[in-house]
PDB file of N, CA and C in Angstrom:
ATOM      1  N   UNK A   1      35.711 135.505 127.888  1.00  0.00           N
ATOM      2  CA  UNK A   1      36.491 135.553 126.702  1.00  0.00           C
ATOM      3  C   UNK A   1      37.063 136.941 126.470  1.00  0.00           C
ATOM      4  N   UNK A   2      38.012 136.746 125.373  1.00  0.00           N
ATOM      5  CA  UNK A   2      38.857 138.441 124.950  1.00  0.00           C
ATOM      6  C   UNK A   2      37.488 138.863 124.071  1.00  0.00           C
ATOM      7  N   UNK A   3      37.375 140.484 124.253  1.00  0.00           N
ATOM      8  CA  UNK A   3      36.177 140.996 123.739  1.00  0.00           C
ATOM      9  C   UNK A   3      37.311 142.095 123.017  1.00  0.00           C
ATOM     10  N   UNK A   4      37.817 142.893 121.959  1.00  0.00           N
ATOM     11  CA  UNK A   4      38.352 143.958 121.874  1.00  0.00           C
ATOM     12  C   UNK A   4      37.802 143.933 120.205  1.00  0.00           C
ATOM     13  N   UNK A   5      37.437 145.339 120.144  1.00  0.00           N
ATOM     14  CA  UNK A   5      36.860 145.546 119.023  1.00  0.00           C
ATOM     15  C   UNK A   5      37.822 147.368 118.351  1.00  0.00           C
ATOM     16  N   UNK A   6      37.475 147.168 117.060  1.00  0.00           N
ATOM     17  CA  UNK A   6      38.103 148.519 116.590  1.00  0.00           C
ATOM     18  C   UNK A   6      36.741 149.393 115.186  1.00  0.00           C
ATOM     19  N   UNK A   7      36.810 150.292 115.722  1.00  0.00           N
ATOM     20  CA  UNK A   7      35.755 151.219 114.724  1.00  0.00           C
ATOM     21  C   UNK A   7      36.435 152.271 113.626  1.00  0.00           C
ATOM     22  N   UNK A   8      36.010 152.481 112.773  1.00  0.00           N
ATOM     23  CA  UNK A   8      36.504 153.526 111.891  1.00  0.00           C
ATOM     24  C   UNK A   8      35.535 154.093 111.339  1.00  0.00           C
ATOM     25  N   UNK A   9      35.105 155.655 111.557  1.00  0.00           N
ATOM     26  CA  UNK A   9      34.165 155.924 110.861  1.00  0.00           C
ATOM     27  C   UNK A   9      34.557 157.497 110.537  1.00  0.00           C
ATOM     28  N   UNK A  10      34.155 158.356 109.844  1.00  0.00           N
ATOM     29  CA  UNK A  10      33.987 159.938 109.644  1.00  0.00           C
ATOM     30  C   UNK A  10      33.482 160.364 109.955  1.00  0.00           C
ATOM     31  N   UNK A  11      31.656 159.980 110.468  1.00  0.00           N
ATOM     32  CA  UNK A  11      31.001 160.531 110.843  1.00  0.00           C
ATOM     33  C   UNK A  11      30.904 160.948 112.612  1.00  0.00           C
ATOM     34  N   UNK A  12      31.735 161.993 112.704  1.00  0.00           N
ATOM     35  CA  UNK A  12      31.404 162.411 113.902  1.00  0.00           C
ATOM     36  C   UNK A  12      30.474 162.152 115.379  1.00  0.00           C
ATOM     37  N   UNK A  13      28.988 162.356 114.576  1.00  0.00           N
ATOM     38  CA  UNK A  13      28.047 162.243 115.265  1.00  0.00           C
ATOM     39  C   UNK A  13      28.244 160.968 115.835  1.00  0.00           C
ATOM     40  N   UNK A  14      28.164 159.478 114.956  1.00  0.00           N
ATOM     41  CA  UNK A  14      27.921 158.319 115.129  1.00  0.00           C
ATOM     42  C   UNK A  14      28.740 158.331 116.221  1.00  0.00           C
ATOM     43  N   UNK A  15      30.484 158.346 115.872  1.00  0.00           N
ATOM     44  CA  UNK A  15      31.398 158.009 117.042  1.00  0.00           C
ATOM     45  C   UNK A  15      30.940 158.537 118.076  1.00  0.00           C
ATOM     46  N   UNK A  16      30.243 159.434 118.587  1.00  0.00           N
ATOM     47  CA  UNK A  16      30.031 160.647 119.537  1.00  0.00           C
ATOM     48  C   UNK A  16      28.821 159.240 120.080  1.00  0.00           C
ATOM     49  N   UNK A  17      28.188 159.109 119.662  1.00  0.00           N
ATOM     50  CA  UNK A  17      27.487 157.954 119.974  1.00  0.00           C
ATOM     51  C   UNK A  17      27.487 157.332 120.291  1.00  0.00           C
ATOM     52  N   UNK A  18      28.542 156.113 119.438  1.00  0.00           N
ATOM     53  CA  UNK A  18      29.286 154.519 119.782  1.00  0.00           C
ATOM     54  C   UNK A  18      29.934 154.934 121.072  1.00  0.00           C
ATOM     55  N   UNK A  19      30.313 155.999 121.199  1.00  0.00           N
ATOM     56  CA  UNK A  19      31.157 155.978 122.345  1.00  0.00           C
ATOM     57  C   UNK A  19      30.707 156.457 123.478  1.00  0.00           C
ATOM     58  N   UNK A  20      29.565 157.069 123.502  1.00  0.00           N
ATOM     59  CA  UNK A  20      28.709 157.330 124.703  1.00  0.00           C
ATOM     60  C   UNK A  20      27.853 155.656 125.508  1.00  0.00           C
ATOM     61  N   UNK A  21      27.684 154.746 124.478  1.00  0.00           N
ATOM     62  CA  UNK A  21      27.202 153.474 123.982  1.00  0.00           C
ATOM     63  C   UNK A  21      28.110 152.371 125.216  1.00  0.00           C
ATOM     64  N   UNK A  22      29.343 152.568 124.550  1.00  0.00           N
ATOM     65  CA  UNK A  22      30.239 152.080 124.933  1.00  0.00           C
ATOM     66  C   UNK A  22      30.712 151.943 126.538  1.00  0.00           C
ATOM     67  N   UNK A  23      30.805 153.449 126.844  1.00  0.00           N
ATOM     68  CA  UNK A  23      30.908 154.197 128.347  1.00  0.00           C
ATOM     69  C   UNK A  23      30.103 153.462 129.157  1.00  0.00           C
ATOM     70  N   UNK A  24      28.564 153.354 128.966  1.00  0.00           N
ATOM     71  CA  UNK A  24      27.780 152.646 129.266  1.00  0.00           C
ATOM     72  C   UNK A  24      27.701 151.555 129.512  1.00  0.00           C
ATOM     73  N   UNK A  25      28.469 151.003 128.589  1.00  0.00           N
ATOM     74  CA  UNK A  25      28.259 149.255 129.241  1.00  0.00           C
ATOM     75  C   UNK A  25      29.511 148.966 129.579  1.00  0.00           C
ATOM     76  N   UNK A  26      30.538 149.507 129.844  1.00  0.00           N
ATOM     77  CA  UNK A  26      31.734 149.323 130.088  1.00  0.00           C
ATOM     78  C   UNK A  26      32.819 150.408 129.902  1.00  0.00           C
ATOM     79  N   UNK A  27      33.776 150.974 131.100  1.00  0.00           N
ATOM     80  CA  UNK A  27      34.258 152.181 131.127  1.00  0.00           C
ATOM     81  C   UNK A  27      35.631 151.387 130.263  1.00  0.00           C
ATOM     82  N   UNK A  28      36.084 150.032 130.287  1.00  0.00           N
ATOM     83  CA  UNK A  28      37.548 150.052 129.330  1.00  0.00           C
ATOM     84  C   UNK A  28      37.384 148.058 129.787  1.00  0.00           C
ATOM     85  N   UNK A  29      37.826 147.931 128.585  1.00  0.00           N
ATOM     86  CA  UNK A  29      38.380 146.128 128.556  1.00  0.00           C
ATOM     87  C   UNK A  29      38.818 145.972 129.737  1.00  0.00           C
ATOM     88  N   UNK A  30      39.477 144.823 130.096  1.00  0.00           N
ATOM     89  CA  UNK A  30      40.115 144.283 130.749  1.00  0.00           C
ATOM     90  C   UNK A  30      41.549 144.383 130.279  1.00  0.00           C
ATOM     91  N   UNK A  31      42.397 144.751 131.765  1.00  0.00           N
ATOM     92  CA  UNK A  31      43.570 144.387 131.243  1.00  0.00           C
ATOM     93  C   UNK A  31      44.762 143.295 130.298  1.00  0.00           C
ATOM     94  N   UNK A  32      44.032 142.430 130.718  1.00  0.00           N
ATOM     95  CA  UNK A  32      44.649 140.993 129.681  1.00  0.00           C
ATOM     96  C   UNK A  32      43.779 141.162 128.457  1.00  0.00           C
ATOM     97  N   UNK A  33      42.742 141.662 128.232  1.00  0.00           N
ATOM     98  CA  UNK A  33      42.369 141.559 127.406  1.00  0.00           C
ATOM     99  C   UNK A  33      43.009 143.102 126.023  1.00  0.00           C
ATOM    100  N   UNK A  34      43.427 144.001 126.678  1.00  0.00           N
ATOM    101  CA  UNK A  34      44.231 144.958 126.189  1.00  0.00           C
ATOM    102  C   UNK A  34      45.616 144.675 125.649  1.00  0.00           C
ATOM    103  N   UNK A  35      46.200 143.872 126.704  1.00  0.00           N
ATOM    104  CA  UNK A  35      47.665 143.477 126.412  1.00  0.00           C
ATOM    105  C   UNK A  35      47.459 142.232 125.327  1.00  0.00           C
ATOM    106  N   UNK A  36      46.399 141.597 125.238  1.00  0.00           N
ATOM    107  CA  UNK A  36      46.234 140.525 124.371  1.00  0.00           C
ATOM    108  C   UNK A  36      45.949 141.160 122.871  1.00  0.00           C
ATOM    109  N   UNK A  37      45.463 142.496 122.551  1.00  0.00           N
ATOM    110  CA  UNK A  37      45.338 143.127 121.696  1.00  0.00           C
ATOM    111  C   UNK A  37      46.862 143.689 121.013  1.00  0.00           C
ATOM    112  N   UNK A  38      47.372 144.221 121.908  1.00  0.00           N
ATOM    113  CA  UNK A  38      48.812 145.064 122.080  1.00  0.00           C
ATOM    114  C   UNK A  38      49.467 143.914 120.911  1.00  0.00           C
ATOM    115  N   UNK A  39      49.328 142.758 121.682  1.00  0.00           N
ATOM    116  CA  UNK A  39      49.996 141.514 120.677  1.00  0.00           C
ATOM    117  C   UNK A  39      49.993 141.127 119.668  1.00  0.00           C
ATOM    118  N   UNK A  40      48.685 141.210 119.204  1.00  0.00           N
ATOM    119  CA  UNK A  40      47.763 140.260 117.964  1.00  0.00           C
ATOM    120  C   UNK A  40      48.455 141.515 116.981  1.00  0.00           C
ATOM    121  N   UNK A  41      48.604 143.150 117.479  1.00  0.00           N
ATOM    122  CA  UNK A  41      48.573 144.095 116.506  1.00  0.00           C
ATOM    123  C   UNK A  41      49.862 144.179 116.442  1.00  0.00           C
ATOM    124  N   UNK A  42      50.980 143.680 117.137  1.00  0.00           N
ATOM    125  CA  UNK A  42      52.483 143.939 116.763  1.00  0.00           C
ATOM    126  C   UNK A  42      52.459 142.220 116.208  1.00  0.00           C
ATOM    127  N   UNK A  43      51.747 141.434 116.191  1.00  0.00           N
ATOM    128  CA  UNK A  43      51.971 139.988 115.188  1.00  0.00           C
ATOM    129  C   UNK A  43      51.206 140.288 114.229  1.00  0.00           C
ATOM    130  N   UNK A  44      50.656 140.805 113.698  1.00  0.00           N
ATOM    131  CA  UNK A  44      48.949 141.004 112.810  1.00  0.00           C
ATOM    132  C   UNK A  44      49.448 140.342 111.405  1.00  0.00           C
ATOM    133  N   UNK A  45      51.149 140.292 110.994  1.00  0.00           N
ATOM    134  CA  UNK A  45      51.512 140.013 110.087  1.00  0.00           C
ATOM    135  C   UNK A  45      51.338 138.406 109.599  1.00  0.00           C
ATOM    136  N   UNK A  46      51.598 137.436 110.929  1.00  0.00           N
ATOM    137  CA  UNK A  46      51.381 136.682 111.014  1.00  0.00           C
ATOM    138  C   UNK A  46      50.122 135.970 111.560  1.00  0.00           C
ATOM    139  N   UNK A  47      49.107 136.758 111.807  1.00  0.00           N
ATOM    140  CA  UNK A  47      47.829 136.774 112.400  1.00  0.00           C
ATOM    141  C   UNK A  47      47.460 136.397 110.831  1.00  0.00           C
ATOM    142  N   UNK A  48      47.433 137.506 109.748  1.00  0.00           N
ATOM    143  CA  UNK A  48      46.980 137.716 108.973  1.00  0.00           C
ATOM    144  C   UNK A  48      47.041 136.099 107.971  1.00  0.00           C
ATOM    145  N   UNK A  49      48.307 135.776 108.180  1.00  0.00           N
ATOM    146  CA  UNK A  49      48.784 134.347 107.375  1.00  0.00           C
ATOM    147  C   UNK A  49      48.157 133.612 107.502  1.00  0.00           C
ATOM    148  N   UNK A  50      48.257 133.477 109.096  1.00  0.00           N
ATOM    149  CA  UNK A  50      48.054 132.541 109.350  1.00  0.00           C
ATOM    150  C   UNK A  50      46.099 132.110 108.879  1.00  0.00           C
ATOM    151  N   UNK A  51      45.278 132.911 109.843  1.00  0.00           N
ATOM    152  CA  UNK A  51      44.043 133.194 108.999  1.00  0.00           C
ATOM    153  C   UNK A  51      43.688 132.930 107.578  1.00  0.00           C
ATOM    154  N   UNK A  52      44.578 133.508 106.631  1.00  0.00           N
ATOM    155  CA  UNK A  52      44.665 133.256 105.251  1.00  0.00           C
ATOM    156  C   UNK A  52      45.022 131.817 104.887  1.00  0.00           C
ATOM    157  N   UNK A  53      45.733 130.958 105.636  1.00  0.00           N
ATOM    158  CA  UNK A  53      45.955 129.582 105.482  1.00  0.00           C
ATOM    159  C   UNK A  53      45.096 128.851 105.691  1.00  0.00           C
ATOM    160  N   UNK A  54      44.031 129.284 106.855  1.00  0.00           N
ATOM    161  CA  UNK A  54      42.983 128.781 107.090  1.00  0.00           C
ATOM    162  C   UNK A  54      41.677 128.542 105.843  1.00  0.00           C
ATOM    163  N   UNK A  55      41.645 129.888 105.726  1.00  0.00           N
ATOM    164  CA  UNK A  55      40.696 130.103 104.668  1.00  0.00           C
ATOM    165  C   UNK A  55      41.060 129.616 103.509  1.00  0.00           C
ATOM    166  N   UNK A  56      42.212 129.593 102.951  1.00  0.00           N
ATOM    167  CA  UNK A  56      42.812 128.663 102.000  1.00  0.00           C
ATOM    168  C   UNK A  56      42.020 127.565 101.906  1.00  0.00           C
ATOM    169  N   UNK A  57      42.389 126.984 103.492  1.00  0.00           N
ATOM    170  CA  UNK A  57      42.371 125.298 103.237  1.00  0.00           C
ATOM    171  C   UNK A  57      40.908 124.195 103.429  1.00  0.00           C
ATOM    172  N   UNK A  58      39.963 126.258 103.715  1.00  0.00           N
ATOM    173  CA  UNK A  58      38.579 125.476 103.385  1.00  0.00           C
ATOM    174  C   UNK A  58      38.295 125.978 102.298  1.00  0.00           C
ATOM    175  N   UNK A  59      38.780 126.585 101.645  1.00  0.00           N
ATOM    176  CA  UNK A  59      38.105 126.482 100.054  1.00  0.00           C
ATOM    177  C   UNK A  59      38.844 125.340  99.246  1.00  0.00           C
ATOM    178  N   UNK A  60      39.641 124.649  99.425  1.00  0.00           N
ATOM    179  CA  UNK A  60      40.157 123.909  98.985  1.00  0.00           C
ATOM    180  C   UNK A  60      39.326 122.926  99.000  1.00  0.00           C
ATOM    181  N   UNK A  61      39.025 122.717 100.236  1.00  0.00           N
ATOM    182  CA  UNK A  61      38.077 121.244 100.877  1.00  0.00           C
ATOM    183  C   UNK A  61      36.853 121.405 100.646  1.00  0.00           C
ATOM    184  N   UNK A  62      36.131 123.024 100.268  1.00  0.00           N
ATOM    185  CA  UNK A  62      34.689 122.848  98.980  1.00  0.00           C
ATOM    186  C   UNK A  62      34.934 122.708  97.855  1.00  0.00           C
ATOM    187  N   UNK A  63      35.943 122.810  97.238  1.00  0.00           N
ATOM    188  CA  UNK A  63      36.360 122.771  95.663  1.00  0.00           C
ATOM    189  C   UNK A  63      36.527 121.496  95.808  1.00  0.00           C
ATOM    190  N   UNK A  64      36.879 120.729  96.533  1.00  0.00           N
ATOM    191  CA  UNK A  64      37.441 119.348  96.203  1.00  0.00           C
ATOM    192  C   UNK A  64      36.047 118.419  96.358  1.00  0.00           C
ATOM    193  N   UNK A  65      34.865 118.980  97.306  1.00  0.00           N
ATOM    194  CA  UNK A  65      33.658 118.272  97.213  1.00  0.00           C
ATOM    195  C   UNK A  65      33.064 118.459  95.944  1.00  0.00           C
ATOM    196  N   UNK A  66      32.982 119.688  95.583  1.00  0.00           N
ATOM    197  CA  UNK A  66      32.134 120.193  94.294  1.00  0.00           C
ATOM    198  C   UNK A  66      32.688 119.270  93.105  1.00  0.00           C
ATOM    199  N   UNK A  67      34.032 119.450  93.490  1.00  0.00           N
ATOM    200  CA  UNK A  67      34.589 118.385  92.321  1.00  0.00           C
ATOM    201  C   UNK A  67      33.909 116.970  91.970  1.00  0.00           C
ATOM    202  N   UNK A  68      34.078 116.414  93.464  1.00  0.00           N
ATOM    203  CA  UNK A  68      33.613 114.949  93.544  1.00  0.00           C
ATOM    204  C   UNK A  68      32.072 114.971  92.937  1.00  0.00           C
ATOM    205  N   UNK A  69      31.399 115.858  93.422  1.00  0.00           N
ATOM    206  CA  UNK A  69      29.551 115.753  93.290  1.00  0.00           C
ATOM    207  C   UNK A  69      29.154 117.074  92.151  1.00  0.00           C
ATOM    208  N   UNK A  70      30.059 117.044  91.173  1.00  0.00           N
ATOM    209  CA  UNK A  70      30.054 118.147  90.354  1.00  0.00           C
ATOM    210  C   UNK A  70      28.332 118.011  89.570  1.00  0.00           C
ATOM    211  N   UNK A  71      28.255 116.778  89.181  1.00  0.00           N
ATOM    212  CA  UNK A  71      26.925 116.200  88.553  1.00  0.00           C
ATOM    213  C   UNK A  71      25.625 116.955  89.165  1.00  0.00           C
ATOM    214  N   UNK A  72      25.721 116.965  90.575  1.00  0.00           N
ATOM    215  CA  UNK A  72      24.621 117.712  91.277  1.00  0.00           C
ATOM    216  C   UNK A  72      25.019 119.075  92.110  1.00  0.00           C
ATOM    217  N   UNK A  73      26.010 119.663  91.852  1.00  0.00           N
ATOM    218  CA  UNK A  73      26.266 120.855  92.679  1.00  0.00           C
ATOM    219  C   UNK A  73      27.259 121.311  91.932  1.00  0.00           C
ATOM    220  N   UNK A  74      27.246 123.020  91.757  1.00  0.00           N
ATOM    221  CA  UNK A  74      28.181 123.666  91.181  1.00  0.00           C
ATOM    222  C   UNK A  74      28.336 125.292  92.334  1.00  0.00           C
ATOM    223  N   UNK A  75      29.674 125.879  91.390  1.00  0.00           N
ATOM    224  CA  UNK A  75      30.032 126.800  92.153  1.00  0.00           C
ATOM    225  C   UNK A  75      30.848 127.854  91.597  1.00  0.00           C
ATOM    226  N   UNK A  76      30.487 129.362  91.245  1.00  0.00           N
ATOM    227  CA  UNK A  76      31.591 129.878  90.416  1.00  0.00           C
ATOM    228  C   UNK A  76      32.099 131.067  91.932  1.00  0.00           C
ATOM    229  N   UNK A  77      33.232 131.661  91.416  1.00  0.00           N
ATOM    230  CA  UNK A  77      33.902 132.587  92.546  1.00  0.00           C
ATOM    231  C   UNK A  77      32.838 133.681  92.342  1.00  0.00           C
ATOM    232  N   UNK A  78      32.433 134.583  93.204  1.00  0.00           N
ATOM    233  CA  UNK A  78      31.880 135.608  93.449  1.00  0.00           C
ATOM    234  C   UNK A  78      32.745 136.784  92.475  1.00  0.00           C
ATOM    235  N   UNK A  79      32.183 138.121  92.754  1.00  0.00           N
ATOM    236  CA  UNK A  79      33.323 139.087  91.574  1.00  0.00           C
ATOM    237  C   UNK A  79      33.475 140.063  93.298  1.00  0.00           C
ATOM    238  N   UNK A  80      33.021 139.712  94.215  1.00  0.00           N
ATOM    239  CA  UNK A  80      33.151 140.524  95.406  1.00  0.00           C
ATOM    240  C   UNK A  80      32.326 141.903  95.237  1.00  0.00           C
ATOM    241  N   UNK A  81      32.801 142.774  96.340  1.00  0.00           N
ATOM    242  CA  UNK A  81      31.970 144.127  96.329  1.00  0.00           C
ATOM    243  C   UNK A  81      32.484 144.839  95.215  1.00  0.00           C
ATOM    244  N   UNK A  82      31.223 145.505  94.995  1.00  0.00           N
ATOM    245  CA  UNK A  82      31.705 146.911  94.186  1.00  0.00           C
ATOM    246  C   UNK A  82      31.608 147.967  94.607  1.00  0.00           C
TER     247      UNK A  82
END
């Protein structure tokens, strides 16, 4: 499978780490698997939609159970991180 991952951190040390980590189990992806990245990040716009349509259309399809079996199951939105 495509394996490509992305890190962001400040802390110096860690990256100095992850990336010694990294070296180790693998000196660089695969080429298709690079150019398959190259892609996803010049579409990401539509990556992003599309994903978001997804997720849409399963909260839709728990709201619409909760609805049906409201009597025995409930559900409020989270307030997310703080």
């Amino acid at each position: 499978g495509v394996r490509i991952g992305w890190l962001a951190t400040r802390d110096v040390r860690f990256l100095r780490r992850v990336a010694e980590l990294r070296d180790y189990t693998t000196i660089c992806s695969s080429a298709p698997s690079q150019i398959l990245a190259v892609a996803a990040l010049q579409n990401r716009d539509h990556l992003w939609q599309r994903a978001n349509a997804y997720v849409d259309a399963g909260r839709r399809a728990v709201e619409a159970v909760l609805a049906r079996h409201e009597d025995v199951l409930s559900w409020g939105p989270a307030a997310g991180p703080i």
